[in-house]
Protein backbone atom coordinates (compact mmCIF):
# COMPACT_ATOMS: atom_id res chain seq x y z
CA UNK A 1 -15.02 -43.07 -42.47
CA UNK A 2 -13.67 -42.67 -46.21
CA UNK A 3 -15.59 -40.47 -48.58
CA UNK A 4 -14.03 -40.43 -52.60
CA UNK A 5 -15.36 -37.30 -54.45
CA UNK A 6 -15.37 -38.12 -58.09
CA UNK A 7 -17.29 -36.97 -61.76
CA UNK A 8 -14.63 -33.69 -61.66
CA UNK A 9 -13.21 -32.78 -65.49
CA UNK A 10 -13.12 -30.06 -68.31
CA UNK A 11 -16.44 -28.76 -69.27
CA UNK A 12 -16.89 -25.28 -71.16
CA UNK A 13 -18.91 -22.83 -69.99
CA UNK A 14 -22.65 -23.33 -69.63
CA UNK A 15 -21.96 -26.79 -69.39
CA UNK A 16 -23.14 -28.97 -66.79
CA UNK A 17 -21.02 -31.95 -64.53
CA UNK A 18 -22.39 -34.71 -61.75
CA UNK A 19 -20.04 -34.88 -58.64
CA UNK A 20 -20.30 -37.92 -56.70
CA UNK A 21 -18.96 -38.16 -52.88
CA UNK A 22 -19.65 -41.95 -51.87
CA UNK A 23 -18.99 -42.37 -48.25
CA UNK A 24 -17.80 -45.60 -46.37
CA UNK A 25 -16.90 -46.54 -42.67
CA UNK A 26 -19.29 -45.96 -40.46
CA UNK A 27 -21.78 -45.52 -42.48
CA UNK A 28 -24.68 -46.05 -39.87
CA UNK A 29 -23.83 -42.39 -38.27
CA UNK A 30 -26.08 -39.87 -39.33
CA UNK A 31 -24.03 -37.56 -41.06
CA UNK A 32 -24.33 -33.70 -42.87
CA UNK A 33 -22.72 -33.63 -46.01
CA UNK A 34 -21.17 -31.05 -47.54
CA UNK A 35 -19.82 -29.40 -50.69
CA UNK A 36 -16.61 -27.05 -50.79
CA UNK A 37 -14.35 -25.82 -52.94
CA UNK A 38 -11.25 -24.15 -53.61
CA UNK A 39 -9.70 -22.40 -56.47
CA UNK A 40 -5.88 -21.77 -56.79
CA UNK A 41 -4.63 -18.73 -54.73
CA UNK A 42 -7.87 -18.95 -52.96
CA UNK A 43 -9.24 -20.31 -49.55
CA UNK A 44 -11.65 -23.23 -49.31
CA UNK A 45 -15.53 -21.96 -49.52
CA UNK A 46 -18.67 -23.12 -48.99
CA UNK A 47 -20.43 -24.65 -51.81
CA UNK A 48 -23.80 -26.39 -50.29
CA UNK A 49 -24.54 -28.44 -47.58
CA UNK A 50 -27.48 -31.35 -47.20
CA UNK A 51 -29.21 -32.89 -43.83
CA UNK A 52 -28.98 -36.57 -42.79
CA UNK A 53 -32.26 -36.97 -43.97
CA UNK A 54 -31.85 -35.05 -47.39
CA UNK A 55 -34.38 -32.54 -46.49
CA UNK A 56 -32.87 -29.90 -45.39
CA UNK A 57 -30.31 -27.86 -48.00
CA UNK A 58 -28.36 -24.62 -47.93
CA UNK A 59 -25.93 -22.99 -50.58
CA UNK A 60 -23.87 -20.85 -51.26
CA UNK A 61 -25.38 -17.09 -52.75
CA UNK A 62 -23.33 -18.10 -56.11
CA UNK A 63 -24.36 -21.39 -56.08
CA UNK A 64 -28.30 -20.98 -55.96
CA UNK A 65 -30.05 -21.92 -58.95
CA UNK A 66 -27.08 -23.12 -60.82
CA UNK A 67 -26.29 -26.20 -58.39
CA UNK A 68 -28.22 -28.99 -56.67
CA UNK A 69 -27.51 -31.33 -53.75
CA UNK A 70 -28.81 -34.43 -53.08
CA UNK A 71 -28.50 -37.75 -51.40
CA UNK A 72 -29.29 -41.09 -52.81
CA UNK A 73 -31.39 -43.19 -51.26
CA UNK A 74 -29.16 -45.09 -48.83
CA UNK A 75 -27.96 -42.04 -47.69
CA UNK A 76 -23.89 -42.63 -48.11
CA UNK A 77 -23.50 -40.84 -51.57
CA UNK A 78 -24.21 -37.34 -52.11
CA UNK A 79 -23.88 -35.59 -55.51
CA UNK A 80 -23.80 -32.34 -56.39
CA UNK A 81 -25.33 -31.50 -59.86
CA UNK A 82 -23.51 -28.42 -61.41
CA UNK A 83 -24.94 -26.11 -64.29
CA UNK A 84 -24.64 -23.59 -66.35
CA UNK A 85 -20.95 -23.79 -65.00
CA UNK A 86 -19.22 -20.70 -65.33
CA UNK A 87 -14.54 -20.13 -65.68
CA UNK A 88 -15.07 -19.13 -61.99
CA UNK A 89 -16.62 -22.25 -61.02
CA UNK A 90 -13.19 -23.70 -61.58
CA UNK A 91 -11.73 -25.07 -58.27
CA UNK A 92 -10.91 -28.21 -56.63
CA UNK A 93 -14.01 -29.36 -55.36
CA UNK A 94 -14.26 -31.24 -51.85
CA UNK A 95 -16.91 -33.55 -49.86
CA UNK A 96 -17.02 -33.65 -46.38
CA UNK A 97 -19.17 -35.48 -43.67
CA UNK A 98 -19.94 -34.42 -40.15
CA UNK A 99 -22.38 -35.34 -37.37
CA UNK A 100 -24.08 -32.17 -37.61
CA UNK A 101 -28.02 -30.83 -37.45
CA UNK A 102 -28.94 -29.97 -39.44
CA UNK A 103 -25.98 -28.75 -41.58
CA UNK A 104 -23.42 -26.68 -41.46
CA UNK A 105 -21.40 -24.16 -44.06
CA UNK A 106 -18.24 -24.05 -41.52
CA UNK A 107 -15.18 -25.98 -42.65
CA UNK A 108 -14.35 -26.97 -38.79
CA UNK A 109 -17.81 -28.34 -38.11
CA UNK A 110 -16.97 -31.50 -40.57
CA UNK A 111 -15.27 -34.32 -39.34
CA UNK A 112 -14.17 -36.22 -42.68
CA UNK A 113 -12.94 -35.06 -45.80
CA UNK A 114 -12.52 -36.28 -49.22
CA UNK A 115 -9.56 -35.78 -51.51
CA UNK A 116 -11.31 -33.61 -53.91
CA UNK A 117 -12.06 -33.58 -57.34
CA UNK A 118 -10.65 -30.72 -59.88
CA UNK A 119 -13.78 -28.97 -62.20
CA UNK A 120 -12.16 -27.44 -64.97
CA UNK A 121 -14.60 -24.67 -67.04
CA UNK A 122 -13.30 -23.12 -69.59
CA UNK A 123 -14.30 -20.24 -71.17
């Protein structure tokens, strides 16, 4: 399984960016996807995390209300709409895909990662 994380960049603050995690591989497993991220000097956090069957979200306490996550419909890309971005948003953000139910916000639980894509806000 391969996932590429993409729609990163430089946005100012209050802004809004579209990440985009399209998975391939084995696509017919029923995976959890999941949003992290990491900033420099910092350790990888949970961002939000989506069921197999899109129905089921969780995020993080600084990421309610600001940031959506959704599947499309043939359930191997998951986005993660970001707004009202603020300079502390800025991190390296990553995708990751694990057979999990529903979801999960640990790290360990996911089995595939993506190579991350850097979100830039400035201030």
């Amino acid at each position: 399984v391969q996932l590429q994380a993409s729609g990163g960049g430089l946005v100012q603050a209050g802004g809004s960016l579209r990440l985009s995690c399209a998975v391939s591989g084995r696509t017919f497993r029923s995976y959890a996807m999941g949003w992290f991220r990491q900033a420099p000097g910092k350790e990888r956090e949970f961002v939000a995390t989506i069921s197999w069957s899109g129905d089921r979200t969780y995020y993080a306490e600084f990421a309610k209300g600001r940031f959506t996550i959704s599947r499309g419909n043939a359930k191997t890309t998951v986005y993660l709409q970001m707004n009202s971005l603020k300079p502390e948003d800025t991190a390296v953000y990553y995708c990751a895909a694990g057979t999990i139910v529903p979801y999960s916000t640990i790290p360990d639980e996911y089995d595939y990662w993506g190579q991350g894509t850097l979100v830039t806000v400035s201030s």
